[in-house]
C-alpha atoms as a PDB file:
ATOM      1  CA  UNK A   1     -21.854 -62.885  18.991  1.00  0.00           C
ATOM      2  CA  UNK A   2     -25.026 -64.535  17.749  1.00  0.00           C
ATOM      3  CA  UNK A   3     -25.578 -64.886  14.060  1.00  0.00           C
ATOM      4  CA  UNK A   4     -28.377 -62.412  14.155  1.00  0.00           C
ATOM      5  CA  UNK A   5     -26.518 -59.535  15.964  1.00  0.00           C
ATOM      6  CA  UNK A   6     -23.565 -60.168  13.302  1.00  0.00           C
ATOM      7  CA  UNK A   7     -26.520 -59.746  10.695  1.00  0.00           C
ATOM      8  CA  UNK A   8     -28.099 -56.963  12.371  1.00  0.00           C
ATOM      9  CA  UNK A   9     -24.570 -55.436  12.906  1.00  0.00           C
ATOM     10  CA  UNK A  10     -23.811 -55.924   9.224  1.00  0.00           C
ATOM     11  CA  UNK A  11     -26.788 -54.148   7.991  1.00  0.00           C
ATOM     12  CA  UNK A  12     -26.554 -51.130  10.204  1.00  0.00           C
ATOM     13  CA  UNK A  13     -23.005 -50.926   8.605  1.00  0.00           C
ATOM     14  CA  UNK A  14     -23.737 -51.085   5.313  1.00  0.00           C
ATOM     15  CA  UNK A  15     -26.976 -48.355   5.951  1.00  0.00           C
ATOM     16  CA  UNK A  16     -24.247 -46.054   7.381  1.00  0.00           C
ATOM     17  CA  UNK A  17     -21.785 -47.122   4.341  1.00  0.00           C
ATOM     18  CA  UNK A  18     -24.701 -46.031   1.806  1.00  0.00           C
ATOM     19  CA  UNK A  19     -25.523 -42.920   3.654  1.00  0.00           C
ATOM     20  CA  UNK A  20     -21.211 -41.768   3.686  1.00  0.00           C
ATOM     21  CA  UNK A  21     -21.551 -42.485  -0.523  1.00  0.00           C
ATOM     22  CA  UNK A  22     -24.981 -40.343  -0.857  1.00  0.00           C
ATOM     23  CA  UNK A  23     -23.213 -37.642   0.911  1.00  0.00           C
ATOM     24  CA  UNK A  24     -19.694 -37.955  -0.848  1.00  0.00           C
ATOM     25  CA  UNK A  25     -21.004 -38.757  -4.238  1.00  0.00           C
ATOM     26  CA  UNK A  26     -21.269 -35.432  -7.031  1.00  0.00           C
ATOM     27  CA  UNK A  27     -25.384 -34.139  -7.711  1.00  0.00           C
ATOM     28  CA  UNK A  28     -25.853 -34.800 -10.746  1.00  0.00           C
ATOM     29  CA  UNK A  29     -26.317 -31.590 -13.114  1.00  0.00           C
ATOM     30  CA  UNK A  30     -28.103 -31.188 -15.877  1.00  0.00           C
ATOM     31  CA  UNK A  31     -25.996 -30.755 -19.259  1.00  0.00           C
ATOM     32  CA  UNK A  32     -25.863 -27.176 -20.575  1.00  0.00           C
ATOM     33  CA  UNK A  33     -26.698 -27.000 -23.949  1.00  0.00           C
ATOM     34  CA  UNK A  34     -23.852 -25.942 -26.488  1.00  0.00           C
ATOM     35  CA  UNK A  35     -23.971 -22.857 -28.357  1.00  0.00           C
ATOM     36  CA  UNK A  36     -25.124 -22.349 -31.659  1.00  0.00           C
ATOM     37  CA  UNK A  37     -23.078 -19.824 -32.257  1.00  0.00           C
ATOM     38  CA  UNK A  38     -19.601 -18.888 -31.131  1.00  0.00           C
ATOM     39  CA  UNK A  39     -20.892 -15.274 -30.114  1.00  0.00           C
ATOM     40  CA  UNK A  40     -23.977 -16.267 -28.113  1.00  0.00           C
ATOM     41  CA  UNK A  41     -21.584 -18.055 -25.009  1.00  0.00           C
ATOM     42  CA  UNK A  42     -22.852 -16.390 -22.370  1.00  0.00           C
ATOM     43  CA  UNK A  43     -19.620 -16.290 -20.163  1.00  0.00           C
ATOM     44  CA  UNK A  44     -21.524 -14.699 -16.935  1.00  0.00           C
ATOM     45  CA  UNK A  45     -24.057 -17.594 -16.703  1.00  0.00           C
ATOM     46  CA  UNK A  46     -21.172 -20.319 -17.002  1.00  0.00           C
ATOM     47  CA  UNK A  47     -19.115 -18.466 -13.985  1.00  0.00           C
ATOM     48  CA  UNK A  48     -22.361 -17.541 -12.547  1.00  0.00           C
ATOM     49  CA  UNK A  49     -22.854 -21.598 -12.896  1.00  0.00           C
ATOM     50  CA  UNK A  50     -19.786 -22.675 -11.777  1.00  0.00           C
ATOM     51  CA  UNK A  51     -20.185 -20.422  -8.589  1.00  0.00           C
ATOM     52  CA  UNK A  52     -23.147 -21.903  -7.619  1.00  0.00           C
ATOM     53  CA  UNK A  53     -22.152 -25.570  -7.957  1.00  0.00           C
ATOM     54  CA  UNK A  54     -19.027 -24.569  -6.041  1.00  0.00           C
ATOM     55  CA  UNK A  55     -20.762 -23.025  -3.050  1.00  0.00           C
ATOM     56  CA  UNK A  56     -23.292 -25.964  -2.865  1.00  0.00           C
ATOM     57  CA  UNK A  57     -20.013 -28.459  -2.622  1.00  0.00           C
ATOM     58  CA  UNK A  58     -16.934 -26.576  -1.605  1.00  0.00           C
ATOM     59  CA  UNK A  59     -18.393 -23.431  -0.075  1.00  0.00           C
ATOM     60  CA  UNK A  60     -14.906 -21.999   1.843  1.00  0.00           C
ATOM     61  CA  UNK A  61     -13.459 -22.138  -1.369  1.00  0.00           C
ATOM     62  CA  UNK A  62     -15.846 -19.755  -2.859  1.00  0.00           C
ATOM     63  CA  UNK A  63     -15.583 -17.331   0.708  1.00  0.00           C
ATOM     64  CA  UNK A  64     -11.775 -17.504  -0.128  1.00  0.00           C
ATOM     65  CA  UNK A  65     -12.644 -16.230  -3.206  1.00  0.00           C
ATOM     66  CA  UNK A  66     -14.822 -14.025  -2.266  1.00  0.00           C
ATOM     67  CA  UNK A  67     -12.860 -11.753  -0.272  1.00  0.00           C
ATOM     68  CA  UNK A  68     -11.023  -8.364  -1.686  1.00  0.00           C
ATOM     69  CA  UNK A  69      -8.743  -6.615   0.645  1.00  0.00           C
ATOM     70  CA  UNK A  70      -9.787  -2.820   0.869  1.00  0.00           C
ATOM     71  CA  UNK A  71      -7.059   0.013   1.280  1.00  0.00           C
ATOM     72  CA  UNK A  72      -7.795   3.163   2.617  1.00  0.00           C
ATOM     73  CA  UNK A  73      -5.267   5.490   2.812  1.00  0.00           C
ATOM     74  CA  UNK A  74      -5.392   8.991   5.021  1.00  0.00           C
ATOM     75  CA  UNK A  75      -3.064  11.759   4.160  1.00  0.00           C
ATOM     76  CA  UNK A  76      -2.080  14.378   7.016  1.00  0.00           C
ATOM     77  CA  UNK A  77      -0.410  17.156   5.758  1.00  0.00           C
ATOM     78  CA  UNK A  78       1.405  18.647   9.115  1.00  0.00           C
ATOM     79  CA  UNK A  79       2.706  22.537   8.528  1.00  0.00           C
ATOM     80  CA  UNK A  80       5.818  22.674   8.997  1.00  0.00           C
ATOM     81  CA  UNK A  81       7.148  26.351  10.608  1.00  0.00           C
ATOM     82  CA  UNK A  82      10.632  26.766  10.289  1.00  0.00           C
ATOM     83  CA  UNK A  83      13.089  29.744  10.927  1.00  0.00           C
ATOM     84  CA  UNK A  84      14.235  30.278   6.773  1.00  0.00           C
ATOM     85  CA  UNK A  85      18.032  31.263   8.280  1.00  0.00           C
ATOM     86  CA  UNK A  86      18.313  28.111  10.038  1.00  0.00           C
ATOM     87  CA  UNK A  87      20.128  24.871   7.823  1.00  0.00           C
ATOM     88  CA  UNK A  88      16.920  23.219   7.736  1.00  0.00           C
ATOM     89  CA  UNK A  89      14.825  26.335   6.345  1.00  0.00           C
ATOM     90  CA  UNK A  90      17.527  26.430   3.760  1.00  0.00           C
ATOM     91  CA  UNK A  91      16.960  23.085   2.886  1.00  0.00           C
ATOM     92  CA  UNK A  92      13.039  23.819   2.637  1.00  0.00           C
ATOM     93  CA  UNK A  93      13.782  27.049   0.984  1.00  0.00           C
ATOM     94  CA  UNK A  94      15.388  25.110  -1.839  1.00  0.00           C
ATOM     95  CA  UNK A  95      12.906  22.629  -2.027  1.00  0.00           C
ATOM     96  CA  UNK A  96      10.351  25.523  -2.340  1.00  0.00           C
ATOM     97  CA  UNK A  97      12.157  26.694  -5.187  1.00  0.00           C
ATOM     98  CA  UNK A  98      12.993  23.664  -7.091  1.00  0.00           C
ATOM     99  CA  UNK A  99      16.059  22.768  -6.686  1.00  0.00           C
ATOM    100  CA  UNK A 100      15.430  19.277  -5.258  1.00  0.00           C
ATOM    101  CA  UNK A 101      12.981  18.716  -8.369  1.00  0.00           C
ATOM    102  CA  UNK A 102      15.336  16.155  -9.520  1.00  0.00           C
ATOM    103  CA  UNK A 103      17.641  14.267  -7.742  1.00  0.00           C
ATOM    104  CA  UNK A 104      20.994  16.004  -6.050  1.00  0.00           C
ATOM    105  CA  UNK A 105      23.483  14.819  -4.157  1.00  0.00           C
ATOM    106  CA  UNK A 106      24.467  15.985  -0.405  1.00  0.00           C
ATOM    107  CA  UNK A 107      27.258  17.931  -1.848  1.00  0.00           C
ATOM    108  CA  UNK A 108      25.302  19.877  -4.786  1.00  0.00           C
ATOM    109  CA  UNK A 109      23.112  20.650  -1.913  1.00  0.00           C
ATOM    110  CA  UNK A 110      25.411  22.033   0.062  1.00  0.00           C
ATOM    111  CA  UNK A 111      27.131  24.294  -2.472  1.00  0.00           C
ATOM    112  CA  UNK A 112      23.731  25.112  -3.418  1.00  0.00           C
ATOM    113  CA  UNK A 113      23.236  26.274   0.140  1.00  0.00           C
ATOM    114  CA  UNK A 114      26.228  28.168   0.450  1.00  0.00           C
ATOM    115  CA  UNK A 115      25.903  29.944  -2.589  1.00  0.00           C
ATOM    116  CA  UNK A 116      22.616  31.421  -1.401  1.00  0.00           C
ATOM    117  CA  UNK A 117      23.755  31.832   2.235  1.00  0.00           C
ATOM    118  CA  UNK A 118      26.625  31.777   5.010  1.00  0.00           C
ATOM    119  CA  UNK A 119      28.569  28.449   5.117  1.00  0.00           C
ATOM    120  CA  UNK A 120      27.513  25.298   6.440  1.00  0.00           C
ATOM    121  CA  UNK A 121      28.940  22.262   7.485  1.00  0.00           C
ATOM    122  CA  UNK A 122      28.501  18.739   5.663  1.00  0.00           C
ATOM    123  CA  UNK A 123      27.125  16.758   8.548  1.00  0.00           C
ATOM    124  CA  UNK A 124      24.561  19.535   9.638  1.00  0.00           C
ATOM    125  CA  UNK A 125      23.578  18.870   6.619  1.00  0.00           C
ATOM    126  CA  UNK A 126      23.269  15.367   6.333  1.00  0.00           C
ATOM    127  CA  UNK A 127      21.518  15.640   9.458  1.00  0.00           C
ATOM    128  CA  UNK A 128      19.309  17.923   8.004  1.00  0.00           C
ATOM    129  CA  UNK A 129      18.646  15.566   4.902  1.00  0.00           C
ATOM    130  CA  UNK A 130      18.082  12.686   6.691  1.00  0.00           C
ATOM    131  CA  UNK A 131      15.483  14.344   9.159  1.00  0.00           C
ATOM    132  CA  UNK A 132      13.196  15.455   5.185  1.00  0.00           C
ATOM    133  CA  UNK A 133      13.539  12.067   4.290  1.00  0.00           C
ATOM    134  CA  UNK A 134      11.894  10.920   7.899  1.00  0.00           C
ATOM    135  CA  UNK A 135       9.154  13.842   7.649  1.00  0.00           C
ATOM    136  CA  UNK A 136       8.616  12.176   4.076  1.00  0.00           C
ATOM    137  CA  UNK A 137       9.655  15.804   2.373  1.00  0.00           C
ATOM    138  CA  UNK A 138      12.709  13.826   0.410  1.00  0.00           C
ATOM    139  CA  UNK A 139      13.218  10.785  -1.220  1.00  0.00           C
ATOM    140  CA  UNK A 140      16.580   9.073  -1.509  1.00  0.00           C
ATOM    141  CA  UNK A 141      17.486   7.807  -4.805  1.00  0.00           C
ATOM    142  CA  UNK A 142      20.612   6.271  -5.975  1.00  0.00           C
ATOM    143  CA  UNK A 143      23.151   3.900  -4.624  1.00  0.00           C
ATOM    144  CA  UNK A 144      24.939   4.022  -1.448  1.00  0.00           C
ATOM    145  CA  UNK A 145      27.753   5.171  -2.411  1.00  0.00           C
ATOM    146  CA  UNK A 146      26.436   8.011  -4.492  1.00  0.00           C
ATOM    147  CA  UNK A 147      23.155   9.002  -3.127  1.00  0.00           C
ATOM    148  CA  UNK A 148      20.172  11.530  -4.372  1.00  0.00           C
ATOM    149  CA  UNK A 149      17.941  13.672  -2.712  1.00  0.00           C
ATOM    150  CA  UNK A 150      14.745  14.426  -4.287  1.00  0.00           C
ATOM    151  CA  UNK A 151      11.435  16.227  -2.821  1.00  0.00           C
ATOM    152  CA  UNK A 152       8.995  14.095  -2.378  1.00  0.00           C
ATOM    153  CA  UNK A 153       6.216  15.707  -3.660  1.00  0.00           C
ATOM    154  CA  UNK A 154       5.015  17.722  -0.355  1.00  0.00           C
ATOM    155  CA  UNK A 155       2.770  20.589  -0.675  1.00  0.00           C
ATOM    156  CA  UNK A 156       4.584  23.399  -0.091  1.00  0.00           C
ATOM    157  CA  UNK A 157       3.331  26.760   0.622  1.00  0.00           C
ATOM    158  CA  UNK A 158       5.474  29.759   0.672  1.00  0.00           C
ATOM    159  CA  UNK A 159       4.433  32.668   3.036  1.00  0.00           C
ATOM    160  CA  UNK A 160       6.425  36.426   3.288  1.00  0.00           C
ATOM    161  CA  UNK A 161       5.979  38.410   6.199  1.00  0.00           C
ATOM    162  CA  UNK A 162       6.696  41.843   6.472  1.00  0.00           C
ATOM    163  CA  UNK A 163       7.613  42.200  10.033  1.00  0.00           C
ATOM    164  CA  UNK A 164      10.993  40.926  11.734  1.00  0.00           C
ATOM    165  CA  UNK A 165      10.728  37.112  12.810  1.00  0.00           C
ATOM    166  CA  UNK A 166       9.395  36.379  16.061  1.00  0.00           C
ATOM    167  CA  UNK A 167      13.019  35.755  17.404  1.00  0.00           C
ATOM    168  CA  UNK A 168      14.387  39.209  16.387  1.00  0.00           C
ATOM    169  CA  UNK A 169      10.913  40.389  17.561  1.00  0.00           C
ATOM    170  CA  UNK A 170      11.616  38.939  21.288  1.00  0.00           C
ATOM    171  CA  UNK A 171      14.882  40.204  21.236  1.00  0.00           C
ATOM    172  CA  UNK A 172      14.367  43.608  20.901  1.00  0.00           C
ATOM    173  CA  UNK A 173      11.842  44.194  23.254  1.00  0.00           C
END
């Protein structure tokens, strides 16, 4: 290479060079003036400030900021139609009532049951306890070894009919 093209080459490299630093290099601001008083900082036009000089050199930063997740949360209340003589209706029927206002364990539950009703056995109801928990009608509290059972909170809407069930109903026609 000639000594003009290393001259030339030199000068286009140190154009580029200057153009890298005017890029890279902070905009100046101009001071903000301090407060007279303690009670006149005006907090929003600081962060309002400070936004601004973000956005104009690290805008993603600011977007990252930006963003607020949004929850929206839909509630479906299936009705539930269950035969009151069956295990399960028990279980509702005492849920209904109160019983499961506070947390019980599968065995006060059963007695409970009994007491009201014929005899059941302790894994029907289990079963039973573990199918409320699934439909979100119970809550299990405790440990593992001893746990609760505790509504959940469900609406619940008691409704008496008058006439025999619609089993008994088909049966006797």
């Amino acid at each position: 290479m000639s000594t003009e093209e290393l001259q030339t080459r030199v000068a286009e490299l140190e154009d580029r060079l200057q153009r890298v630093k005017d890029a890279v290099a902070p905009t100046p601001t101009p001071p903000t003036p301090k407060p007279r008083n303690h009670d006149a900082v005006d907090i929003e036009g600081i962060c309002n400030a400070v936004i601004e000089r973000l956005q104009e050199r690290a805008p993603s930063l600011v977007r990252l900021a930006d963003t607020q997740p949004e929850i929206e949360v839909h509630t479906y209340r299936p009705v539930r139609i269950v035969e009151g003589s069956s295990t399960k209706g028990r279980a509702l029927r005492l849920i209904a009532e109160g019983f499961l206002s506070e947390g019980r364990t599968m065995t006060e539950v059963k007695i409970e049951m009994e007491r009201t009703g014929s005899p059941v056995n302790p894994g029907t109801v289990h079963g039973v306890l573990q199918q409320l928990i699934v439909e979100r009608i119970l809550v299990r509290e405790g440990t593992d070894r001893k746990p609760l059972y505790r509504a959940s909170g469900a609406k619940v809407t008691h409704v008496e009919h008058d006439e025999a069930s619609p089993q008994a109903a088909s049966v006797a026609a």
